[in-house]
N, C-alpha and C. Protein backbone atom coordinates (compact mmCIF):
# COMPACT_ATOMS: atom_id res chain seq x y z
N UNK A 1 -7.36 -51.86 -20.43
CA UNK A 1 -7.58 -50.95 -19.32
C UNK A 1 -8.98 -50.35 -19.44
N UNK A 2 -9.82 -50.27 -18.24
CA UNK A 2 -10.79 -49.71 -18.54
C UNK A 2 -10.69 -47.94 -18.04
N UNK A 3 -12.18 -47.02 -17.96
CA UNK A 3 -11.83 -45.64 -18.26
C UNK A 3 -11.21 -45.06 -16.65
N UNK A 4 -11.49 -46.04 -15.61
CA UNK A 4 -11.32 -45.52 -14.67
C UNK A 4 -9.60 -45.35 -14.48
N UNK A 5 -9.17 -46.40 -15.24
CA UNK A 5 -7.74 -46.47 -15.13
C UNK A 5 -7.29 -45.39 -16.19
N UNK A 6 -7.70 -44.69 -16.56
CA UNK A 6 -7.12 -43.70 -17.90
C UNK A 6 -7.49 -42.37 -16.77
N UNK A 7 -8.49 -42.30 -16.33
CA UNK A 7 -8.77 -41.13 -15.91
C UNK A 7 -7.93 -40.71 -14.34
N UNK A 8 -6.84 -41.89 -13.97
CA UNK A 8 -6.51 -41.77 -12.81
C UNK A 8 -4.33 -41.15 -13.69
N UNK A 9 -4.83 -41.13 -15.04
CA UNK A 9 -3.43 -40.96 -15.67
C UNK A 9 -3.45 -39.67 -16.54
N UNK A 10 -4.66 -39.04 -16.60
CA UNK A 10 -4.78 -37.82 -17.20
C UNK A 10 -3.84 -36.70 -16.80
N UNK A 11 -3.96 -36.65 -15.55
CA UNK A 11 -3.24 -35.72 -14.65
C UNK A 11 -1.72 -35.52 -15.15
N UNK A 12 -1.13 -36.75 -15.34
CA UNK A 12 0.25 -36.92 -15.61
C UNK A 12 0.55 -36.28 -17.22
N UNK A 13 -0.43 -36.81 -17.77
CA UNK A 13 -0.98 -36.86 -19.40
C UNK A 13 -0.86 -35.38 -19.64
N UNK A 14 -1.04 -34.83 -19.26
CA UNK A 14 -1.41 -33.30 -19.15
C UNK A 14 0.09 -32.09 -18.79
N UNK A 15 0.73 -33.16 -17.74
CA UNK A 15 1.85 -32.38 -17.23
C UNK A 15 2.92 -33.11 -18.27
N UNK A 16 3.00 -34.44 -19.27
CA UNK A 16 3.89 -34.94 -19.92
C UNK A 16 4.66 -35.71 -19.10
N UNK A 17 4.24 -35.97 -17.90
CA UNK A 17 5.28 -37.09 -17.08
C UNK A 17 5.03 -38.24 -17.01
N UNK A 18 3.98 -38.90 -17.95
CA UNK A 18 3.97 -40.70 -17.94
C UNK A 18 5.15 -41.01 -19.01
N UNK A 19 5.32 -42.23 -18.67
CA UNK A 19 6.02 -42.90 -19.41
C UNK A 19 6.18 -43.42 -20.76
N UNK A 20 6.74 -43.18 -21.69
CA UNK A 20 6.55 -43.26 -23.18
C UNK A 20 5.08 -44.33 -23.49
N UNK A 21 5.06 -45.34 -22.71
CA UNK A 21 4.37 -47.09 -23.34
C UNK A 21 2.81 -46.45 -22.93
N UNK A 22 2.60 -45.58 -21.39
CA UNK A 22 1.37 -45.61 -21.07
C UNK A 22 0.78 -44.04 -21.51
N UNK A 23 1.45 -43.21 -22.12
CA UNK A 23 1.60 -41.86 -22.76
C UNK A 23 0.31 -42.38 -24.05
N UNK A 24 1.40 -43.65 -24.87
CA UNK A 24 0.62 -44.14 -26.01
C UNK A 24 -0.13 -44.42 -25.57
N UNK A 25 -0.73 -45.40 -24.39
CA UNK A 25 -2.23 -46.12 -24.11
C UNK A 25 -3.46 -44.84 -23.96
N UNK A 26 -2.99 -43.87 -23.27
CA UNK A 26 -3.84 -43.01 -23.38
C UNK A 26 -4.43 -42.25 -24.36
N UNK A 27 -2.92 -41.76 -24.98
CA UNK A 27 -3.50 -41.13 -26.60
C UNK A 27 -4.08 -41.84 -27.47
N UNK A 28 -4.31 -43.33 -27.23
CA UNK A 28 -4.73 -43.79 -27.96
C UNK A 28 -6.21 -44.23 -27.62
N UNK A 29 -6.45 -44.21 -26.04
CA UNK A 29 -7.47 -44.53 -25.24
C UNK A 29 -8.44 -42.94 -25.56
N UNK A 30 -7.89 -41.60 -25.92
CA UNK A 30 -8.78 -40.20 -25.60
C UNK A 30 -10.04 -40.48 -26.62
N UNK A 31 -9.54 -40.62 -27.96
CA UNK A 31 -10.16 -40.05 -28.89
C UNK A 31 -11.96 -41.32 -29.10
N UNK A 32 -11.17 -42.19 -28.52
CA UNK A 32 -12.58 -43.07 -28.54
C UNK A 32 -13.57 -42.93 -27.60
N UNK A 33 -13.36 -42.22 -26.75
CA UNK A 33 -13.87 -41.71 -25.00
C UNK A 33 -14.24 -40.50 -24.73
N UNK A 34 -15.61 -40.18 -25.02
CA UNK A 34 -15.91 -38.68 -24.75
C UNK A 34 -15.97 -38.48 -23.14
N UNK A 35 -15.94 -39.32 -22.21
CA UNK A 35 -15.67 -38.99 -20.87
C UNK A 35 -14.37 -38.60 -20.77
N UNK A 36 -13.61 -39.13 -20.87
CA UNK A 36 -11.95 -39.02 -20.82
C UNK A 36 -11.51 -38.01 -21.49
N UNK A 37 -12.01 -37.47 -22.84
CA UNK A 37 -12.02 -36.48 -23.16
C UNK A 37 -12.24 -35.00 -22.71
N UNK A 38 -13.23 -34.88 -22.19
CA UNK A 38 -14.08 -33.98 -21.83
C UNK A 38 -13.33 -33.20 -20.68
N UNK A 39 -12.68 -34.81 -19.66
CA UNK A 39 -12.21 -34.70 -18.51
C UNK A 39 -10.72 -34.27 -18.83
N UNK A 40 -9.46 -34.85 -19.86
CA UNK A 40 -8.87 -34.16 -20.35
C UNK A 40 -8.51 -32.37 -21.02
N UNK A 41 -10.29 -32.37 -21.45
CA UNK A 41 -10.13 -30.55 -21.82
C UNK A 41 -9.42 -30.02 -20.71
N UNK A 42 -10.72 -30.45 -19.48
CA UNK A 42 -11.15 -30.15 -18.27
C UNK A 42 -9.76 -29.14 -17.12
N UNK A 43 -8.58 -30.55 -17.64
CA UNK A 43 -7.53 -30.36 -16.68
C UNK A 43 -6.58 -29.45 -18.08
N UNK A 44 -7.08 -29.33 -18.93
CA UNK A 44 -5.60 -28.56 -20.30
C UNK A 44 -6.07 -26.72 -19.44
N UNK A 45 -7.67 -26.53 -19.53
CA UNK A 45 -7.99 -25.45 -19.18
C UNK A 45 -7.92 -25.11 -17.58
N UNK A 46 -7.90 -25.89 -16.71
CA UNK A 46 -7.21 -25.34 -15.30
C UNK A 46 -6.14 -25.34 -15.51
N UNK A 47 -5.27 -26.16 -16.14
CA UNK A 47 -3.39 -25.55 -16.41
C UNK A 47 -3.63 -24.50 -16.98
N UNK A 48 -3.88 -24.31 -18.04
CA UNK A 48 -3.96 -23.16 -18.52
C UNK A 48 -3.93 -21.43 -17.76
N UNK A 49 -5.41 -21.69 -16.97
CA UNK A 49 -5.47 -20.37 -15.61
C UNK A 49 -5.00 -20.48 -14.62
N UNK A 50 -4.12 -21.76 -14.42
CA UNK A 50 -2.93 -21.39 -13.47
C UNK A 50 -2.01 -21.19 -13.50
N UNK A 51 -1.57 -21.37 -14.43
CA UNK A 51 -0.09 -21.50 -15.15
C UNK A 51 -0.59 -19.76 -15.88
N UNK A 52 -0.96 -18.96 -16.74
CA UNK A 52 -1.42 -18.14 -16.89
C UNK A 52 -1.12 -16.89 -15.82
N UNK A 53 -0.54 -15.53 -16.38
CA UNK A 53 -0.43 -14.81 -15.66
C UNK A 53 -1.69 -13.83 -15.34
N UNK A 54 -2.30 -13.65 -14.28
CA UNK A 54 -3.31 -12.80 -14.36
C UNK A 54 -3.21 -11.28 -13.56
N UNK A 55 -3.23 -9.93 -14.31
CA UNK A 55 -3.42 -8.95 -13.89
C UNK A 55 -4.92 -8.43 -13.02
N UNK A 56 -4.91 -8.10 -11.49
CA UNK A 56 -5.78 -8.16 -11.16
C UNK A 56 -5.73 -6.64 -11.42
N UNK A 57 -7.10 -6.34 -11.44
CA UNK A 57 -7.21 -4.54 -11.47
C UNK A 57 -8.21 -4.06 -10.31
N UNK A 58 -8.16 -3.29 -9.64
CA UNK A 58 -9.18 -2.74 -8.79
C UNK A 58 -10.16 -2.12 -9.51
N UNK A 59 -10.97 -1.99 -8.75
CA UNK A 59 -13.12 -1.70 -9.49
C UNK A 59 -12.58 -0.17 -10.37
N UNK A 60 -13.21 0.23 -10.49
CA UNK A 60 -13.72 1.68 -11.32
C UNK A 60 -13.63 2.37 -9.91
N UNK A 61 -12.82 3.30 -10.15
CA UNK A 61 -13.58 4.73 -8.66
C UNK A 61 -12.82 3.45 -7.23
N UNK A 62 -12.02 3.02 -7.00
CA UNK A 62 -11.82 2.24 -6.26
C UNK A 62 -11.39 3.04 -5.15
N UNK A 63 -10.22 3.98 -5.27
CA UNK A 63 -9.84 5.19 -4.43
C UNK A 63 -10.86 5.73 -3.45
N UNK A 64 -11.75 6.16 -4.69
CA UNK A 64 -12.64 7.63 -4.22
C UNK A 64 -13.76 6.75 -3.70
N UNK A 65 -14.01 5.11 -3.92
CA UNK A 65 -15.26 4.62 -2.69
C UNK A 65 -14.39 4.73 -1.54
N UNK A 66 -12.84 4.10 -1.32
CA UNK A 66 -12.55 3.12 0.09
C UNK A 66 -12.22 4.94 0.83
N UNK A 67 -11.76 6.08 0.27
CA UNK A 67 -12.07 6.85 1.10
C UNK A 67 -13.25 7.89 1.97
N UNK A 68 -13.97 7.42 0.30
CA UNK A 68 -15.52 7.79 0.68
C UNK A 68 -15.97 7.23 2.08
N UNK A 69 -15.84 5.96 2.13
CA UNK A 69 -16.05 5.06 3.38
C UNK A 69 -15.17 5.54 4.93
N UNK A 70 -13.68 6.04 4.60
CA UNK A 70 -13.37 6.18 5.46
C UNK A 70 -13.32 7.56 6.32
N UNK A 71 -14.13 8.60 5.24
CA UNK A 71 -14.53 9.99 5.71
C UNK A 71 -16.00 9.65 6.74
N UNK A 72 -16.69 8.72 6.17
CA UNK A 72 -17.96 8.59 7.01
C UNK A 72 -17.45 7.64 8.22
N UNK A 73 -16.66 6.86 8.26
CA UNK A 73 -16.46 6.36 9.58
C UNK A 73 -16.45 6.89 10.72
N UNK A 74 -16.66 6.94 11.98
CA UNK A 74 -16.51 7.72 13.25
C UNK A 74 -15.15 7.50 13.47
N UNK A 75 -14.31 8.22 14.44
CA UNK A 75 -13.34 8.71 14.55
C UNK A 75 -13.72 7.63 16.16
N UNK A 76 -12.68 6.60 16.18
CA UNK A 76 -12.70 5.59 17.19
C UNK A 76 -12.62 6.97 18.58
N UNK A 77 -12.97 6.71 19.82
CA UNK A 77 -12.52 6.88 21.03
C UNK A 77 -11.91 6.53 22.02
N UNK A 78 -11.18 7.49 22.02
CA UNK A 78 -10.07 6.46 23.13
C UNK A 78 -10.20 7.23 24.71
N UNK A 79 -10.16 6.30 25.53
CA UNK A 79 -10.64 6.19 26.72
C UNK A 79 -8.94 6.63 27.39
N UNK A 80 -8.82 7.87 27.38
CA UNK A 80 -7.29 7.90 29.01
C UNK A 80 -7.70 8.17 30.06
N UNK A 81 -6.62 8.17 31.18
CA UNK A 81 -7.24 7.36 32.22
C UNK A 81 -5.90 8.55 32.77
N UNK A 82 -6.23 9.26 33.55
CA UNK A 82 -5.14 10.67 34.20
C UNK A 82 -4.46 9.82 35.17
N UNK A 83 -3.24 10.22 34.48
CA UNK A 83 -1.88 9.25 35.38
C UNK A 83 -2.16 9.58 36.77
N UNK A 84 -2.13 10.83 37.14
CA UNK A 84 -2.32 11.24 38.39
C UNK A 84 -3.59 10.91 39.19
N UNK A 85 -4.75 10.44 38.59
CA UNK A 85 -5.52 9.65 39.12
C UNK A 85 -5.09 8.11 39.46
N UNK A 86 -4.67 7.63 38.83
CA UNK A 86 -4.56 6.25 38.99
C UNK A 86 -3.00 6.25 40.05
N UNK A 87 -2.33 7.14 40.33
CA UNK A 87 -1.31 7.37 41.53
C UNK A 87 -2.05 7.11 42.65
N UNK A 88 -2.29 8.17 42.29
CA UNK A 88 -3.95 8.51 43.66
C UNK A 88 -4.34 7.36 44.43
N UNK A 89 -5.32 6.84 43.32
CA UNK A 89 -5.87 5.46 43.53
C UNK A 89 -5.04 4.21 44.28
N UNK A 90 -3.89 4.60 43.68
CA UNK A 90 -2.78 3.31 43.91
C UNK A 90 -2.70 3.80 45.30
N UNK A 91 -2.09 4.40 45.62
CA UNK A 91 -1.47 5.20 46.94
C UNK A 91 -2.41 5.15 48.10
N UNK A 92 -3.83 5.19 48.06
CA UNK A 92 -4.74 5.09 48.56
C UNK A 92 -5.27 3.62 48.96
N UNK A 93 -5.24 2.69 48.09
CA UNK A 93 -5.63 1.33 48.29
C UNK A 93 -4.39 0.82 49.43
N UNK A 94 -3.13 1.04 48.58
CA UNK A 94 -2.00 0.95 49.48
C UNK A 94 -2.23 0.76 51.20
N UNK A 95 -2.07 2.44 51.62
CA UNK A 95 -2.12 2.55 52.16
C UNK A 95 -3.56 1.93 53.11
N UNK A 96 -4.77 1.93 52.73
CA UNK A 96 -5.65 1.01 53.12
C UNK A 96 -5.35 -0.32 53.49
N UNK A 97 -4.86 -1.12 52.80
CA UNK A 97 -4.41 -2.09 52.57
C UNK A 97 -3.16 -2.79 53.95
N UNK A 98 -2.43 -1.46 53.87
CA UNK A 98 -1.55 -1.54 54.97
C UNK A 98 -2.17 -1.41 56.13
N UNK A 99 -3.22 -0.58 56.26
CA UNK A 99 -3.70 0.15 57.62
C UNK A 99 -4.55 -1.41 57.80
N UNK A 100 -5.05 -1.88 57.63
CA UNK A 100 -5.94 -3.34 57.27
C UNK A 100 -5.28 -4.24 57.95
N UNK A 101 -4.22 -4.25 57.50
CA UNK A 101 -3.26 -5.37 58.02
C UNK A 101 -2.50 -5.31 59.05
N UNK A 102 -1.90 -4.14 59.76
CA UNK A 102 -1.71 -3.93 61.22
C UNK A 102 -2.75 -3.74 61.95
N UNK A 103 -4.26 -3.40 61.27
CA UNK A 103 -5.37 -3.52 62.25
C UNK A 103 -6.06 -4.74 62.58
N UNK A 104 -6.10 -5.70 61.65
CA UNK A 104 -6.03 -6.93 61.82
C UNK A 104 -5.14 -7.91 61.99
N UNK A 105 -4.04 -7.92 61.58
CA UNK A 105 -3.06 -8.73 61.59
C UNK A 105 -2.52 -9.66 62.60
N UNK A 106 -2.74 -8.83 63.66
CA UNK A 106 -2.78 -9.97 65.25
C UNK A 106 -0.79 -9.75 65.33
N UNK A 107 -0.62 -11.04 65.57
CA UNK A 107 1.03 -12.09 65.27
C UNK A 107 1.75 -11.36 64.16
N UNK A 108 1.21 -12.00 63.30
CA UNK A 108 1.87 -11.52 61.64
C UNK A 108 2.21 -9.73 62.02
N UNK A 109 1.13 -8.93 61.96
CA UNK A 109 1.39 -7.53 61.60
C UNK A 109 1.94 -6.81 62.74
N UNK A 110 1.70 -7.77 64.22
CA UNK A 110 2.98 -7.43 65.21
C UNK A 110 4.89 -7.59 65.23
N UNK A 111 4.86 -8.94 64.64
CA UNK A 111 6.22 -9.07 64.01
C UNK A 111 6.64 -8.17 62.77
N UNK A 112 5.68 -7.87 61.93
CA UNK A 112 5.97 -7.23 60.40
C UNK A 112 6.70 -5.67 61.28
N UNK A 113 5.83 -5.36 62.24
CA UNK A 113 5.99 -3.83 62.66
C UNK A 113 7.25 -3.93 63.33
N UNK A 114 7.49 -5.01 64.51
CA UNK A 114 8.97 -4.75 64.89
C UNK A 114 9.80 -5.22 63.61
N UNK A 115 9.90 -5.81 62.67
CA UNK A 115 10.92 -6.01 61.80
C UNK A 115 11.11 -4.90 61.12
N UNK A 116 10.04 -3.81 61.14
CA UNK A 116 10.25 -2.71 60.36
C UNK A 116 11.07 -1.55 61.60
N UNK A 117 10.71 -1.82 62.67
CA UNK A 117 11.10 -0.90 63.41
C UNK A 117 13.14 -1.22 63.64
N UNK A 118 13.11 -2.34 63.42
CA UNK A 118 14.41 -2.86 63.57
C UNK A 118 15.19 -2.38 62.28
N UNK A 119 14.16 -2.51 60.87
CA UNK A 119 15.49 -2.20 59.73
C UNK A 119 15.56 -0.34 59.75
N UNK A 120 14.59 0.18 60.28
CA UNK A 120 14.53 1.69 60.89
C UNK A 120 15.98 2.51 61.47
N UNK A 121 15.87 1.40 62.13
CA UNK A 121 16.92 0.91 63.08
C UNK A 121 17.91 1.25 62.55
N UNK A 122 18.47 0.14 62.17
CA UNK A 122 19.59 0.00 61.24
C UNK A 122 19.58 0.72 60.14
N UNK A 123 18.86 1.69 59.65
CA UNK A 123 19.08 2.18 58.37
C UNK A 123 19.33 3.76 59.34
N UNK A 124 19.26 4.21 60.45
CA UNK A 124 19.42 5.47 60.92
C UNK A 124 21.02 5.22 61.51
N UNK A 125 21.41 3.61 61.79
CA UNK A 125 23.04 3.62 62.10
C UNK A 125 23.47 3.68 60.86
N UNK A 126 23.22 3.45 59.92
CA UNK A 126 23.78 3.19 58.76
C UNK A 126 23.67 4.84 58.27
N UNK A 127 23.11 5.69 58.17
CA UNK A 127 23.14 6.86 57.83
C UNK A 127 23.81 7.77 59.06
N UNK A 128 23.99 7.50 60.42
CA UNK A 128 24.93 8.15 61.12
C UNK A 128 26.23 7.94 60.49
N UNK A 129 26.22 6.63 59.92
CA UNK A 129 28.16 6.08 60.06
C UNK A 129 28.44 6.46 58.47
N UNK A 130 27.27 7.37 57.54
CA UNK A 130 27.58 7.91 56.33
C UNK A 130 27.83 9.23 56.77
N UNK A 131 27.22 9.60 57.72
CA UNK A 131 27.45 10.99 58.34
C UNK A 131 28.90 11.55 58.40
N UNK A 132 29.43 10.21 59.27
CA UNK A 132 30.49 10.52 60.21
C UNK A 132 31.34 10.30 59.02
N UNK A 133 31.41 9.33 58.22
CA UNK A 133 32.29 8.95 57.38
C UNK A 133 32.72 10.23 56.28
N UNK A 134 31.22 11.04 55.49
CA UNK A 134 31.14 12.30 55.43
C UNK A 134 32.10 13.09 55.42
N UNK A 135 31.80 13.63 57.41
CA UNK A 135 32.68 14.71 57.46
C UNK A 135 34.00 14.67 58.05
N UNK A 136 34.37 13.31 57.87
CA UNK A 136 36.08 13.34 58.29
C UNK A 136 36.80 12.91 56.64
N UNK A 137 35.25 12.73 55.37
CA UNK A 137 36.42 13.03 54.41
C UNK A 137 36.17 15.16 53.88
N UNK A 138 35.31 15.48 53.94
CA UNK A 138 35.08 16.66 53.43
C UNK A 138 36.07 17.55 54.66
N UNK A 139 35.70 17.41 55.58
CA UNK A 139 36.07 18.17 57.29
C UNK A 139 35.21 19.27 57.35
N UNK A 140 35.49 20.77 57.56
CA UNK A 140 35.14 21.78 57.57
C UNK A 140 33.83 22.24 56.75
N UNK A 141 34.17 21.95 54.86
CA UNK A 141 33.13 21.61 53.96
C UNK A 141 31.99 20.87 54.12
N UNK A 142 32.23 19.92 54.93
CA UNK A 142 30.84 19.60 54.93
C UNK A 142 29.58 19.95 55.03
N UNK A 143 29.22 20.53 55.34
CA UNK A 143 28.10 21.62 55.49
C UNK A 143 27.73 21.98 53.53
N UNK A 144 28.78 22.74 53.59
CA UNK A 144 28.35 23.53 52.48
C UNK A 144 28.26 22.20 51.18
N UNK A 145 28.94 21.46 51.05
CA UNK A 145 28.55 20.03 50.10
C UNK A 145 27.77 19.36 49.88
N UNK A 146 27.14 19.02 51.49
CA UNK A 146 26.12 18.78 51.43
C UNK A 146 24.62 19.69 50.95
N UNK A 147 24.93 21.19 51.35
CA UNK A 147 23.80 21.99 51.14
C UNK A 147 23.77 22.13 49.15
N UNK A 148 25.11 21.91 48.61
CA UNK A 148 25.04 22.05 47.48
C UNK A 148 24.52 21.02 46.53
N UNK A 149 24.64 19.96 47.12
CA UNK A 149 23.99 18.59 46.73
C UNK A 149 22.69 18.77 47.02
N UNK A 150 22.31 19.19 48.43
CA UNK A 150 20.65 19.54 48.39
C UNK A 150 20.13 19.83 47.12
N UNK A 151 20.45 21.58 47.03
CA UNK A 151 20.09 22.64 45.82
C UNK A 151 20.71 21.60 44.31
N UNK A 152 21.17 20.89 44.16
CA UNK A 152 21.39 20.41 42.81
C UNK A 152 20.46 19.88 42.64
N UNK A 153 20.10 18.46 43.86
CA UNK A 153 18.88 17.39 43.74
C UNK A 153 17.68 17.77 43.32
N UNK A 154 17.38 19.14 44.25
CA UNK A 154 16.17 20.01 43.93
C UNK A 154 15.86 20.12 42.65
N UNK A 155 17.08 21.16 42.07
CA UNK A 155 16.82 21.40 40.66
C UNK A 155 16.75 20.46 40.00
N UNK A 156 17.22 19.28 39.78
CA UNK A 156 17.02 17.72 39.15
C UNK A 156 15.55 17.88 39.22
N UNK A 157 14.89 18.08 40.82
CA UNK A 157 13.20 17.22 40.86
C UNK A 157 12.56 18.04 39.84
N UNK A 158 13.20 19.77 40.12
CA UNK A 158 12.06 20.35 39.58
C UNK A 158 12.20 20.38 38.24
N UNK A 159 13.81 20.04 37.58
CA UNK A 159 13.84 20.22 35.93
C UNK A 159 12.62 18.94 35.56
N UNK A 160 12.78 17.60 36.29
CA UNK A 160 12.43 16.56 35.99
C UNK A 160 10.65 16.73 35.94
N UNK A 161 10.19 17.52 36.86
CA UNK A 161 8.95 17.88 36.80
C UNK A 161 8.33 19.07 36.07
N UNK A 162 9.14 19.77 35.34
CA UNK A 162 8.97 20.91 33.75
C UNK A 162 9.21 19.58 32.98
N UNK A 163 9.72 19.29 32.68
CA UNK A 163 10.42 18.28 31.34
C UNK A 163 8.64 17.64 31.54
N UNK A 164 8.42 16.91 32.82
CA UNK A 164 6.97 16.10 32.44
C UNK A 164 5.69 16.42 32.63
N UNK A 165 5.69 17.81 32.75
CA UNK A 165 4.69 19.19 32.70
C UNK A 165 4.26 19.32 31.06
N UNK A 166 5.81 19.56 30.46
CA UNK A 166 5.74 20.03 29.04
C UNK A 166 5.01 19.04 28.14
N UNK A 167 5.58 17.35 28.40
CA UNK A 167 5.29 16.43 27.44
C UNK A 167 3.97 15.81 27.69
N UNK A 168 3.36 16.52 29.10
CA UNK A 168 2.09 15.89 29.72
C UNK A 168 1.25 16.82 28.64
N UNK A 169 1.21 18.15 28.44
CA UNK A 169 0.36 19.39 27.83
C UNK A 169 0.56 19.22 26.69
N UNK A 170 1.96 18.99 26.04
CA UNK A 170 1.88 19.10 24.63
C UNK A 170 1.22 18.01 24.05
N UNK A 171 1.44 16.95 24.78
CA UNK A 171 0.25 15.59 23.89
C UNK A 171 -1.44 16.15 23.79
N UNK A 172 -1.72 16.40 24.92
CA UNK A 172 -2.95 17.48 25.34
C UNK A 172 -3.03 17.93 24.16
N UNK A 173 -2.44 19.09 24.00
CA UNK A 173 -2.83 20.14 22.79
C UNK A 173 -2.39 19.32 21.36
N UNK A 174 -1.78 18.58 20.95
CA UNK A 174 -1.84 17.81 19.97
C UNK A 174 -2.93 17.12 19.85
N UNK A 175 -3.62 16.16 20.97
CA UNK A 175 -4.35 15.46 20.72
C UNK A 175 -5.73 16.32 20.24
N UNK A 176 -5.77 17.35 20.67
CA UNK A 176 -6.88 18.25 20.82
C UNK A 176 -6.92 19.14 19.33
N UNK A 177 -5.44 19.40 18.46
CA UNK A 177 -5.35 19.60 17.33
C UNK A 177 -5.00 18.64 16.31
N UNK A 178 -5.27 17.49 16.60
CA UNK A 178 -5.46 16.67 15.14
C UNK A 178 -7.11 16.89 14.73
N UNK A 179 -7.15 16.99 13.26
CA UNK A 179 -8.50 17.03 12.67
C UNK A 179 -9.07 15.76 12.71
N UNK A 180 -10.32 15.86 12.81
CA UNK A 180 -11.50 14.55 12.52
C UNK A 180 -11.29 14.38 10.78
N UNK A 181 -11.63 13.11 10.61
CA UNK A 181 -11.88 12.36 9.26
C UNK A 181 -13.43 13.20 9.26
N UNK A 182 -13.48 13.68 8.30
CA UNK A 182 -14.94 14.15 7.35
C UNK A 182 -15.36 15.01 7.62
């Protein structure tokens, strides 16, 4: 065998998995072969540091640089964007948008308008015949059931609009009392 064929068996040689007959050809092939040799150390000492457990340690002062670093950093900015602006905005294009399209629309935004005027329509029979239906189950009450359902709904809008008063301000003043880094 020549060295190229020894050096393609080192690998194995090293891990102990050749076969008893070509185990001997090699051990017997190293010691005359300072290439094969050399190349043998080569692979004992990468097993070695891999197979090898290694404790990594962080630098000296490792703490006190990465916060050093993170006291001098700027404090990112964040860009919000006032809900109630972007309502606004919405509500506004909208409505543009709409006004656009029955002013141009010709056909299209003439049919769109009677189809709207038609489900109008039907949504004012449909709320008479909740009417009527209403007050022949309440009778007399009706009035006052309905006025009490008013005053409940109300208080719903307006609890619903404290509740998102409070959580709108308090982020406000939180955001406004967290400290800066440094």
């Amino acid at each position: 065998m020549n060295c190229s064929s020894f050096e393609s068996l080192l690998d194995e040689f090293v891990d102990g998995a050749l076969a008893p007959r070509d185990r001997a050809l090699v051990a017997a092939h190293i010691p005359g072969c300072a290439n094969c040799s050399s190349l043998l150390e080569e692979l004992r000492v990468i097993d070695a540091l891999l197979l090898g457990p290694r404790k990594l340690e962080p630098a000296p002062n490792f703490t006190f640089k990465v916060m050093a670093d993170v006291r001098t950093t700027p404090r990112p900015h964040v860009h919000r964007i006032a809900g109630l602006a972007v309502i606004g905005t919405y509500l506004a294009f909208a409505w543009i948008a709409i006004g656009l399209f029955f002013f141009f629309g010709g056909a299209t935004a003439h049919a769109a308008w009677l189809a709207l005027q038609a489900t109008g329509g039907h949504a004012g029979d449909a709320f008479g015949a909740l009417s009527t239906a209403t007050a022949r189950l309440f009778g007399p009450n009706t009035f006052r059931i309905t006025a009490a359902m008013s005053v409940l709904l109300l208080v719903d809008i307006v609890l619903a609009i404290l509740v998102a008063a409070f959580v709108y301000f308090t982020r406000g003043r939180r955001a406004a009392q967290t400290p800066e880094l440094g």
